[in-house]
C-alpha atoms as a PDB file:
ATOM      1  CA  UNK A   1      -1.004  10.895  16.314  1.00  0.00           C
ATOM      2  CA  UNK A   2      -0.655   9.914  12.720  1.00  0.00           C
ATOM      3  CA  UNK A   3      -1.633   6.559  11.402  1.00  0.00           C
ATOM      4  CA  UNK A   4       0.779   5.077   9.092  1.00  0.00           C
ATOM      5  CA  UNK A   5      -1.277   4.415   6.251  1.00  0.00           C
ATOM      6  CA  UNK A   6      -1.008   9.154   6.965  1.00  0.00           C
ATOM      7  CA  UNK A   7       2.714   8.866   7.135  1.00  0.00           C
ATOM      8  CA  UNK A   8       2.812   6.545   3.960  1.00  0.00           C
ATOM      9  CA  UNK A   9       0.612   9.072   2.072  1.00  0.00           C
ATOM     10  CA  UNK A  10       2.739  11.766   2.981  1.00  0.00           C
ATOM     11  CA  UNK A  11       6.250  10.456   2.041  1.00  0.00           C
ATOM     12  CA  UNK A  12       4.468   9.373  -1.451  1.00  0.00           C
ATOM     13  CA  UNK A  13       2.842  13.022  -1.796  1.00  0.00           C
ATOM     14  CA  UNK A  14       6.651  14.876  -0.982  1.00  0.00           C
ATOM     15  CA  UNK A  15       8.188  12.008  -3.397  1.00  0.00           C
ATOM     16  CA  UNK A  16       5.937  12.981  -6.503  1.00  0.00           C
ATOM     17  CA  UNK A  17       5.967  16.575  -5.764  1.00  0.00           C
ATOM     18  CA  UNK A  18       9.892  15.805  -6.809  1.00  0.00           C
ATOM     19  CA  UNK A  19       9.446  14.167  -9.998  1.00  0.00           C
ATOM     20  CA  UNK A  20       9.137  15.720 -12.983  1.00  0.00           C
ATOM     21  CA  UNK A  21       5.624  16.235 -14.352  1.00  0.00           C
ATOM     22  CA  UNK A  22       6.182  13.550 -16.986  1.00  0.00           C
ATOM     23  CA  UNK A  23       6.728  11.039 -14.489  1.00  0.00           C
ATOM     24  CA  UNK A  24       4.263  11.837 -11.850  1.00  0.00           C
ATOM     25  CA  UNK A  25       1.256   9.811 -12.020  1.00  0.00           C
ATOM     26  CA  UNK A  26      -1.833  10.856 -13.449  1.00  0.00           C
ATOM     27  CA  UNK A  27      -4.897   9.054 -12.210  1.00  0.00           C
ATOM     28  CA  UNK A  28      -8.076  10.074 -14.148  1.00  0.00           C
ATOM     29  CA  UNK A  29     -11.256  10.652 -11.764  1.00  0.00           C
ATOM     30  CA  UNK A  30     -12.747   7.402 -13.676  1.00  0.00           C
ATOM     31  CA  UNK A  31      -9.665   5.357 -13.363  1.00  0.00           C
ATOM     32  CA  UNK A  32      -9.817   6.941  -9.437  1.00  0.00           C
ATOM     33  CA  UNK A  33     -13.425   5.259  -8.895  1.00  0.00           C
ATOM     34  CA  UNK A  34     -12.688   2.009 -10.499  1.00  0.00           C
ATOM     35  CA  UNK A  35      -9.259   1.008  -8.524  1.00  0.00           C
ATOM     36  CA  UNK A  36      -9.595  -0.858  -5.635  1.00  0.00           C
ATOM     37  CA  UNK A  37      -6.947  -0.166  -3.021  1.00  0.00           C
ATOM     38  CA  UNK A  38      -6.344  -3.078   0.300  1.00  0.00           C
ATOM     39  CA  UNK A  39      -5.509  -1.916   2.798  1.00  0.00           C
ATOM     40  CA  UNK A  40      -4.737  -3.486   6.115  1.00  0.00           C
ATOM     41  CA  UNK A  41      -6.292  -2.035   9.531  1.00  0.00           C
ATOM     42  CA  UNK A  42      -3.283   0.038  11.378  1.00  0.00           C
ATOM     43  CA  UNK A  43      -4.221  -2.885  14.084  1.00  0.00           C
ATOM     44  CA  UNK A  44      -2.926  -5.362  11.472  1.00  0.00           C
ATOM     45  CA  UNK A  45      -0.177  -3.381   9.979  1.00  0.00           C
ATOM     46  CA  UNK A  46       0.847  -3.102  13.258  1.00  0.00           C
ATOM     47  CA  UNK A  47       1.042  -6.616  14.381  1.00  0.00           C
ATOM     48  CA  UNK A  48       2.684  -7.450  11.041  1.00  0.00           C
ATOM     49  CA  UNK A  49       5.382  -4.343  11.904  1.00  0.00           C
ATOM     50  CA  UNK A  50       6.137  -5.868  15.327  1.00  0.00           C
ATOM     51  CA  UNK A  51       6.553  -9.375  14.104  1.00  0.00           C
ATOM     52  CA  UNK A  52       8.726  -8.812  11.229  1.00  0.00           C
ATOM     53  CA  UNK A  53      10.736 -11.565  10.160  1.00  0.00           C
ATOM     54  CA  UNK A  54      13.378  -9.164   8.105  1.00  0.00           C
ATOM     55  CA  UNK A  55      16.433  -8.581  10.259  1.00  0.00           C
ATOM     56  CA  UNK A  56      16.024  -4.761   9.601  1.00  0.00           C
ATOM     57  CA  UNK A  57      13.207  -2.845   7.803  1.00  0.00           C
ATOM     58  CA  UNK A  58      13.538  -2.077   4.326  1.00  0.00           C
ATOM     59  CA  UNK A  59      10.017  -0.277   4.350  1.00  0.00           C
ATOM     60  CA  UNK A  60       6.831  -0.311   3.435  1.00  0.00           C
ATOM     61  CA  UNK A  61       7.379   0.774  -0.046  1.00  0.00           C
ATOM     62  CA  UNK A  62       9.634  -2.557  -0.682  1.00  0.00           C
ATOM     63  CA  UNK A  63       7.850  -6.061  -2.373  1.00  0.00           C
ATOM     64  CA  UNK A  64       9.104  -7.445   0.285  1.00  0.00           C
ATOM     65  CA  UNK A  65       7.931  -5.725   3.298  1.00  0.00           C
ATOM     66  CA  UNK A  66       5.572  -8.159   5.319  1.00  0.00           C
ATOM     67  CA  UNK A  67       2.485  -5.631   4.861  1.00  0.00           C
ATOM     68  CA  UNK A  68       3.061  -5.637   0.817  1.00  0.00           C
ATOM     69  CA  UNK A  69       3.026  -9.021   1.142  1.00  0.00           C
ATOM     70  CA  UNK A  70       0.109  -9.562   2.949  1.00  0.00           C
ATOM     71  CA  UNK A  71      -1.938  -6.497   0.886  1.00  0.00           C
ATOM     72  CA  UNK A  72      -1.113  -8.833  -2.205  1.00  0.00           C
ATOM     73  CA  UNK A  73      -2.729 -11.793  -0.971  1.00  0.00           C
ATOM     74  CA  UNK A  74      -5.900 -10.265   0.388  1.00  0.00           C
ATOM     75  CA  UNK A  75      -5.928  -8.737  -3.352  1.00  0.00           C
ATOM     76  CA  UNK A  76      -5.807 -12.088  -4.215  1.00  0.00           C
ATOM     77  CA  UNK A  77      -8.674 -13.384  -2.538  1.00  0.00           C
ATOM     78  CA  UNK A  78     -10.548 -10.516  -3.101  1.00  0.00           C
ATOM     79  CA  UNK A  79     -10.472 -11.236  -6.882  1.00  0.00           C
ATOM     80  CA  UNK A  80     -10.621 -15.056  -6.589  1.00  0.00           C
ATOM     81  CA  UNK A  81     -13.556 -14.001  -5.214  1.00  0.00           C
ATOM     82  CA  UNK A  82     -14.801 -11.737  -7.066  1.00  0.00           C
ATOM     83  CA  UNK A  83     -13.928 -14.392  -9.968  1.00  0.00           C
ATOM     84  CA  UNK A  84     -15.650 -17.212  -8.263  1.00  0.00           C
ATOM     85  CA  UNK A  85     -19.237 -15.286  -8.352  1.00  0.00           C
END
């Protein structure tokens, strides 16, 4: 069975393999190791999924999906933080 943050992966890997080169994104293996990426457990992402208050899902891709919006405030903490220290 594939996890979503798998499915999510996958639909961004066939959606830059149609972009032109110029556009694709090009991550340097420095810029790689120094980005921090959230992400929610699937157990989260889940409960967030089930208890969506959008009347129909615009996806997780969208500001406004429910899991984008709760990725951006753990970011936020995170560096509060990190800023805090």
């Amino acid at each position: 069975m594939l996890t979503l943050t798998d499915i999510v992966t996958r639909g961004q890997a066939a959606f830059e393999a149609t972009l032109p080169d110029h556009l694709r994104r090009q991550v340097e293996p420095a810029e790689a190791e120094r980005r921090v990426n959230i992400t929610l457990s699937d157990e989260r992402q889940r409960e967030i999924c089930l208890n969506c208050p959008l009347a129909d899902c615009v996806g997780i891709e969208r500001r406004d999906c429910p899991i984008q919006v709760e990725q951006r405030r753990a970011w936020r903490e995170q560096n509060r933080r990190r800023a805090d220290v």
